[in-house]
PDB file of N, CA and C in Angstrom:
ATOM      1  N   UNK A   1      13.729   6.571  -1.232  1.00  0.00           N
ATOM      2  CA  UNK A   1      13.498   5.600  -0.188  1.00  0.00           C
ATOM      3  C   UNK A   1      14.748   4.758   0.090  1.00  0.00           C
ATOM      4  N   UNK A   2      15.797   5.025  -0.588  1.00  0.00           N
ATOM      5  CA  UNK A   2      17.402   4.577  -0.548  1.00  0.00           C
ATOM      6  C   UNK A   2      17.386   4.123   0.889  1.00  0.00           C
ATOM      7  N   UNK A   3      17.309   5.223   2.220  1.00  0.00           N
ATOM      8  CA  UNK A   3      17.915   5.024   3.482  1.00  0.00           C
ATOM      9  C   UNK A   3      16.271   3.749   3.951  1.00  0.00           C
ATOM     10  N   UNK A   4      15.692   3.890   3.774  1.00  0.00           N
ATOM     11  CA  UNK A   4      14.586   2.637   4.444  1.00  0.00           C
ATOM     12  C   UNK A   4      15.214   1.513   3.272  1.00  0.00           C
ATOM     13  N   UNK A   5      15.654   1.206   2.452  1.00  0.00           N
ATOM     14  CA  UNK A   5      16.011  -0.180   2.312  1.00  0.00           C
ATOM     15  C   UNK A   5      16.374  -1.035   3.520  1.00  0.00           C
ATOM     16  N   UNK A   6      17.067  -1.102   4.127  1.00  0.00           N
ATOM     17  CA  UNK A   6      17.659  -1.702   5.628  1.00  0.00           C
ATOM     18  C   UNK A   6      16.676  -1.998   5.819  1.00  0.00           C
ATOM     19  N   UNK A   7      15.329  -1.325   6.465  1.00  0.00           N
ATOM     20  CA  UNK A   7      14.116  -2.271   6.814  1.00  0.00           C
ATOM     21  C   UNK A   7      13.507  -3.326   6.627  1.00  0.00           C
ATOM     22  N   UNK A   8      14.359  -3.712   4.857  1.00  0.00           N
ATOM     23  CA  UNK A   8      13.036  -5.098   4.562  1.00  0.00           C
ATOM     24  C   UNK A   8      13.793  -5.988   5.073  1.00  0.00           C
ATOM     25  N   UNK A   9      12.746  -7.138   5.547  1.00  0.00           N
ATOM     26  CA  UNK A   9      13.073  -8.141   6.631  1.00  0.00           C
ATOM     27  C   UNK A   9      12.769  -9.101   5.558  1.00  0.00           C
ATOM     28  N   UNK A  10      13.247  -9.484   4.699  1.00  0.00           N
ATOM     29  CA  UNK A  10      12.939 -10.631   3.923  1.00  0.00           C
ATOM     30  C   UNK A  10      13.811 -10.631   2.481  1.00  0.00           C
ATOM     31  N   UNK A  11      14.147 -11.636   2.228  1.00  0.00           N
ATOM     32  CA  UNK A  11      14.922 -11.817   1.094  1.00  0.00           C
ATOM     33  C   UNK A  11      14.782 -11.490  -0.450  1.00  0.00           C
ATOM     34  N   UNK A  12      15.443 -10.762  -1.210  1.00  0.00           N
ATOM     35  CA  UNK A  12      15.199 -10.114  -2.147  1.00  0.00           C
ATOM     36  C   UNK A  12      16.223 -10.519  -3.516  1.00  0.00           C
ATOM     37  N   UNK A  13      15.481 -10.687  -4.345  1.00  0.00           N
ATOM     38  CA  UNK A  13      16.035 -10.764  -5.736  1.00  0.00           C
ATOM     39  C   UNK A  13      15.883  -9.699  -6.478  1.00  0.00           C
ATOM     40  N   UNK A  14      17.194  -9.445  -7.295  1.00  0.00           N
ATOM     41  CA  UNK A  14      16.749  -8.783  -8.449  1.00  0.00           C
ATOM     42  C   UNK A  14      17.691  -8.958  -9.545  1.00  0.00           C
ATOM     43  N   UNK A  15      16.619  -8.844 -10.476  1.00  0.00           N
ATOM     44  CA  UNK A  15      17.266  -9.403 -11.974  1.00  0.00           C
ATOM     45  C   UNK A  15      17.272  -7.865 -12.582  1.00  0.00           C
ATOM     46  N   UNK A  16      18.610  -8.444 -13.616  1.00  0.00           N
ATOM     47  CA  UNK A  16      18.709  -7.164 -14.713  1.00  0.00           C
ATOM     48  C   UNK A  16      19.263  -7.593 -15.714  1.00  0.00           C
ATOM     49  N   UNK A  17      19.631  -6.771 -16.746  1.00  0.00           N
ATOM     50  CA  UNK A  17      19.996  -7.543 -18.009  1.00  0.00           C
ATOM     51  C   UNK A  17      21.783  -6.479 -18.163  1.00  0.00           C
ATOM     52  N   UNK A  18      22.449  -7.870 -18.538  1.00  0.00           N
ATOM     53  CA  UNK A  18      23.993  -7.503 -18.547  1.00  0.00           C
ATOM     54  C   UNK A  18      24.273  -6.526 -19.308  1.00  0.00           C
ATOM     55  N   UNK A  19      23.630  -5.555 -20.165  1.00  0.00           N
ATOM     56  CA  UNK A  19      23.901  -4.389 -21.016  1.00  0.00           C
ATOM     57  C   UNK A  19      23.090  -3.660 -20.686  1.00  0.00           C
ATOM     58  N   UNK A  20      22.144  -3.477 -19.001  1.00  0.00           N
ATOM     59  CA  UNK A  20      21.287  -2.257 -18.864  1.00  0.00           C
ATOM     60  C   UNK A  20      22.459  -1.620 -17.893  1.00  0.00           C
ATOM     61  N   UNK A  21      23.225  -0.700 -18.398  1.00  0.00           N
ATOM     62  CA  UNK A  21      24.234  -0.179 -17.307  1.00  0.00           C
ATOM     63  C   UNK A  21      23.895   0.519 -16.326  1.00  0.00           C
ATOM     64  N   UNK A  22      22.758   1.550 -16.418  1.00  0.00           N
ATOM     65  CA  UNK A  22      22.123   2.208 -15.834  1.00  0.00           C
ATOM     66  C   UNK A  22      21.689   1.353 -14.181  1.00  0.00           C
ATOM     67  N   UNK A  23      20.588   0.324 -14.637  1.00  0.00           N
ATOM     68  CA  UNK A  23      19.635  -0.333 -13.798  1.00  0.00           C
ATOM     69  C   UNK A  23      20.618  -1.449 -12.988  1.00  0.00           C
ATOM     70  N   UNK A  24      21.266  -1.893 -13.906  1.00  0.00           N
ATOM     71  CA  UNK A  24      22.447  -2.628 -13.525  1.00  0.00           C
ATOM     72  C   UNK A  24      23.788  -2.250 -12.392  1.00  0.00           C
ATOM     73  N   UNK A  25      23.308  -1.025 -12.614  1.00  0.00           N
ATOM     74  CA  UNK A  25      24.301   0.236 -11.316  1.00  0.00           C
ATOM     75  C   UNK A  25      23.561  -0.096 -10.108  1.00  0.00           C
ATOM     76  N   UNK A  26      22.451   0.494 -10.324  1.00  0.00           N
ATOM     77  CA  UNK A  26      21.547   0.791  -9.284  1.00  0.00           C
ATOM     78  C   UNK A  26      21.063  -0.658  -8.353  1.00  0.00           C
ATOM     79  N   UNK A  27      21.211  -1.685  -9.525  1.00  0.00           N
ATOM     80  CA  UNK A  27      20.391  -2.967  -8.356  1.00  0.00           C
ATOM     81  C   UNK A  27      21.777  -3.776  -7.764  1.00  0.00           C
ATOM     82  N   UNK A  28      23.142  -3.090  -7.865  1.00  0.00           N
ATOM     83  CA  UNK A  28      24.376  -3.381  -7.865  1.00  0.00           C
ATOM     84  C   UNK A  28      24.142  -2.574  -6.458  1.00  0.00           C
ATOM     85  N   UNK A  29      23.909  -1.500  -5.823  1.00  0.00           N
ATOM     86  CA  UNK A  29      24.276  -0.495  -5.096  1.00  0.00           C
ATOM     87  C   UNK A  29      22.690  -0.768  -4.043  1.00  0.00           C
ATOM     88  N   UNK A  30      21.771  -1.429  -4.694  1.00  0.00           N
ATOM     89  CA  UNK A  30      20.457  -1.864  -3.389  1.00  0.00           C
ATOM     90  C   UNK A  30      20.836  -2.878  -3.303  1.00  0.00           C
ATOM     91  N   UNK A  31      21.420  -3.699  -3.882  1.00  0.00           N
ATOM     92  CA  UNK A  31      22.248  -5.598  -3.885  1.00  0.00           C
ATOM     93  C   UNK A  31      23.188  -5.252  -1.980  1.00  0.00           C
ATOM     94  N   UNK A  32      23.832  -4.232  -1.957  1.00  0.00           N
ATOM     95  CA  UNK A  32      24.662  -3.877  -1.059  1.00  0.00           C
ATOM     96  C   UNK A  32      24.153  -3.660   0.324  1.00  0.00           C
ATOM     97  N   UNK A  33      22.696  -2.459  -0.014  1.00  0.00           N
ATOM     98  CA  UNK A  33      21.897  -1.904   1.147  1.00  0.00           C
ATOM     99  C   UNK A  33      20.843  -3.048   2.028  1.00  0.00           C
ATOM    100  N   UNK A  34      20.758  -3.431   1.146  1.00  0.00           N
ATOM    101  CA  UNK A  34      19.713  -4.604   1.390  1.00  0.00           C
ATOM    102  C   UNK A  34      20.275  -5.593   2.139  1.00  0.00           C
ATOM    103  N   UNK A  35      19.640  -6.171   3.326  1.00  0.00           N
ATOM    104  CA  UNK A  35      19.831  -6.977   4.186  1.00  0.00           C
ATOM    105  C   UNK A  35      20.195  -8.597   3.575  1.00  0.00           C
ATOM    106  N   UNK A  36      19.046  -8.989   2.934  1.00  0.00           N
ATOM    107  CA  UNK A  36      19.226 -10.281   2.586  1.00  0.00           C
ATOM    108  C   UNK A  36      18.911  -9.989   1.001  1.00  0.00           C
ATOM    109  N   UNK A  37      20.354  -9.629   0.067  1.00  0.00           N
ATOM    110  CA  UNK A  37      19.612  -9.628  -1.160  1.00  0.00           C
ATOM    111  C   UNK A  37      20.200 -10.710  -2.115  1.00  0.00           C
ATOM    112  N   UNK A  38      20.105 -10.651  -3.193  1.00  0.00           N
ATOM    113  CA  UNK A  38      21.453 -11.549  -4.234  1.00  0.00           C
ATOM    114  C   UNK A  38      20.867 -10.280  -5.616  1.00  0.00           C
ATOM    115  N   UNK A  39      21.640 -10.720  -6.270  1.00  0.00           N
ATOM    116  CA  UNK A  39      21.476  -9.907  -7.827  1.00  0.00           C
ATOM    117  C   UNK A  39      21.987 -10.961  -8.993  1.00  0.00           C
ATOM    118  N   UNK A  40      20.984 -11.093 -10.021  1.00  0.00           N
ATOM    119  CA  UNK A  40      20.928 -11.963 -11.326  1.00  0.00           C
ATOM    120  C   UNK A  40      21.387 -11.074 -11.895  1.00  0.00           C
ATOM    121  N   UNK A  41      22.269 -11.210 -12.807  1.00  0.00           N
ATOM    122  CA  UNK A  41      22.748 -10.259 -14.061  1.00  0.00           C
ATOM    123  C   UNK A  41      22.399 -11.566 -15.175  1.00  0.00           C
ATOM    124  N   UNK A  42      21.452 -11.317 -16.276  1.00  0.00           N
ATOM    125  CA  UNK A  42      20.962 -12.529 -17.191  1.00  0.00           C
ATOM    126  C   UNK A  42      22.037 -11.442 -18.155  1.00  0.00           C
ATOM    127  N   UNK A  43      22.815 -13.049 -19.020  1.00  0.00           N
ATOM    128  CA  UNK A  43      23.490 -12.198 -20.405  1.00  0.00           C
ATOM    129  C   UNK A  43      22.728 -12.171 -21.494  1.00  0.00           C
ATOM    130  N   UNK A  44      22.973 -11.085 -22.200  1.00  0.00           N
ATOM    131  CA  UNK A  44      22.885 -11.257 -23.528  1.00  0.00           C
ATOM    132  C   UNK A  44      21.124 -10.488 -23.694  1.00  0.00           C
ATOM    133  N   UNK A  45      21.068  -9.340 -22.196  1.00  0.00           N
ATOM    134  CA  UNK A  45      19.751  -8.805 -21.867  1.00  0.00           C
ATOM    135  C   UNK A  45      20.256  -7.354 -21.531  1.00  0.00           C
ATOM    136  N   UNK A  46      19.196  -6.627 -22.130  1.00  0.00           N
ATOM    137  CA  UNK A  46      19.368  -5.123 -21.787  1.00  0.00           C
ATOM    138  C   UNK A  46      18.328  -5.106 -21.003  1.00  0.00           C
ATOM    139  N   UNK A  47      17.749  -3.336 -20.793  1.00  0.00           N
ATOM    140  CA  UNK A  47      16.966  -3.485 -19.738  1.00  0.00           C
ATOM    141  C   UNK A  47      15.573  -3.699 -20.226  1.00  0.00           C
ATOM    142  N   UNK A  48      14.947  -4.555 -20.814  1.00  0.00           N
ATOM    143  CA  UNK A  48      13.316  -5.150 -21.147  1.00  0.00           C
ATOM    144  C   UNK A  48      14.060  -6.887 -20.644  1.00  0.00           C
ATOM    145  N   UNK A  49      15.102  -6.935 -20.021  1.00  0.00           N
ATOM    146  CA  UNK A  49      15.505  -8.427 -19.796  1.00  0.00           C
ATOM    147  C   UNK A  49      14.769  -9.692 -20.253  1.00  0.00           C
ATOM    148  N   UNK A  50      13.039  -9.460 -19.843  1.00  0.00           N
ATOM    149  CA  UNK A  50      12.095 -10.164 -19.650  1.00  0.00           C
ATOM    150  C   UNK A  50      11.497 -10.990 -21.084  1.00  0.00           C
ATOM    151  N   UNK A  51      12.190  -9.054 -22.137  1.00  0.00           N
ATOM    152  CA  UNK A  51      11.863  -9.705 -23.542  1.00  0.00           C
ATOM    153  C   UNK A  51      12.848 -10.314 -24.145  1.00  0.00           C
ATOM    154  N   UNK A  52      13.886  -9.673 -23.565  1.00  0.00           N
ATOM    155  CA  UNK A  52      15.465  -9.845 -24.652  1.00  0.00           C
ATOM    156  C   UNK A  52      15.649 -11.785 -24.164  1.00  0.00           C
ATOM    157  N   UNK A  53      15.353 -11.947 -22.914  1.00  0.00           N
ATOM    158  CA  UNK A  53      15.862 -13.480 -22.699  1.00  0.00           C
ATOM    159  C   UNK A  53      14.509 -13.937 -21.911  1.00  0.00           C
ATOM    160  N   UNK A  54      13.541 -14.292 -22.112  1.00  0.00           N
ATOM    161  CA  UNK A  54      12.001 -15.074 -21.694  1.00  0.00           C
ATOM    162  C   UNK A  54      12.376 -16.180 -21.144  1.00  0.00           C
ATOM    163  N   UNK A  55      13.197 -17.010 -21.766  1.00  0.00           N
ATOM    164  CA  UNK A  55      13.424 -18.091 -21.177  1.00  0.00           C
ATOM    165  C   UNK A  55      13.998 -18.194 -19.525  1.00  0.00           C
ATOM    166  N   UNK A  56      15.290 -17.316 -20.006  1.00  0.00           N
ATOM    167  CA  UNK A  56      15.856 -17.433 -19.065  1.00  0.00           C
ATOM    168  C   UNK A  56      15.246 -16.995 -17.795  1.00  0.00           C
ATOM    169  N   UNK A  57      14.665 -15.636 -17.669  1.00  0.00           N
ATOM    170  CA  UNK A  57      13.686 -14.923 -16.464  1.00  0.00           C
ATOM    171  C   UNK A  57      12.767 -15.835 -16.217  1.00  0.00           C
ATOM    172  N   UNK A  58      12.050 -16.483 -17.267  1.00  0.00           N
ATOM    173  CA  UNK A  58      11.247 -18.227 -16.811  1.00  0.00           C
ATOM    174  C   UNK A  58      11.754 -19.271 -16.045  1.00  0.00           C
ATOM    175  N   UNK A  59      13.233 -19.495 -16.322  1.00  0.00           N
ATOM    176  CA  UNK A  59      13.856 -20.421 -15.353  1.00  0.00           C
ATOM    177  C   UNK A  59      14.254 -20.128 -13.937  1.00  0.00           C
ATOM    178  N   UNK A  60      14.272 -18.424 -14.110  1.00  0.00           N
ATOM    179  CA  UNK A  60      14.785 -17.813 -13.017  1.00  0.00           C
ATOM    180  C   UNK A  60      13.981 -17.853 -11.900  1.00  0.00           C
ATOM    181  N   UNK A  61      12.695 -17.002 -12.388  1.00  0.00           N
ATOM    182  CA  UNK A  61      11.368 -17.258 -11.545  1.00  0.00           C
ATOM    183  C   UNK A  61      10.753 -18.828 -11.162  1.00  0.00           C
ATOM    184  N   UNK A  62      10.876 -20.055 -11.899  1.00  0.00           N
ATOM    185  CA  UNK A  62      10.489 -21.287 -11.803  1.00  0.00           C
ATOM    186  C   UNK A  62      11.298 -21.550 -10.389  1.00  0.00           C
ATOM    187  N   UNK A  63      12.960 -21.034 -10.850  1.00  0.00           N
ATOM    188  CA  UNK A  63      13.430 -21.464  -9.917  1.00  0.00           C
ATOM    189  C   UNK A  63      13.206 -20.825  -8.529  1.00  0.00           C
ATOM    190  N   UNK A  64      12.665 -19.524  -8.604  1.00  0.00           N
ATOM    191  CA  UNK A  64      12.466 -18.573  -6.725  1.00  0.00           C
ATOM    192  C   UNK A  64      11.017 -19.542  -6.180  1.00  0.00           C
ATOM    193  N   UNK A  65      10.268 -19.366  -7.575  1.00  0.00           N
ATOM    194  CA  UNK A  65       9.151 -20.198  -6.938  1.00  0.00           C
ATOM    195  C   UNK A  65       8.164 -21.783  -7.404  1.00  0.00           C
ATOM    196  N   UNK A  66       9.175 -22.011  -7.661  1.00  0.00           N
ATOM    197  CA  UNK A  66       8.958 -23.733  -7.991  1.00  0.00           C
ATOM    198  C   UNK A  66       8.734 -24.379  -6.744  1.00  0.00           C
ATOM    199  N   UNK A  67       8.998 -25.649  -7.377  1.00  0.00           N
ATOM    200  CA  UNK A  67       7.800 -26.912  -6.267  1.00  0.00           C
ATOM    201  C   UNK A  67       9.258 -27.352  -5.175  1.00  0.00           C
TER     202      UNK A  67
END
């Protein structure tokens, strides 16, 4: 679904963890395709990011959708 990225009409995050090289390629290369995107690289996170740093993906998300 690479070539329909361009379609989304709305702003996009994505997080990954600074030692998933793999996933970290890939949201590097939709970071590009993507109309309105940004890309989090959290350190000291492979790719379970969510477990390796909780906190941080907590502050991350507080911060997309906080008050």
């Amino acid at each position: 679904m690479w070539e329909r990225l361009g379609e989304l009409d709305l702003p996009v995050t994505l997080v990954v963890g600074e030692t998933d090289a793999k996933f970290r390629a890939i949201a590097e290369q939709m970071a590009t395709t993507l109309g309105d995107a940004r890309l989090l690289v959290v350190p000291e996170a492979g790719h379970a990011v969510h477990l390796d740093q909780p906190s941080r993906v907590a502050r991350i998300l507080a911060a997309l959708w906080g008050p």
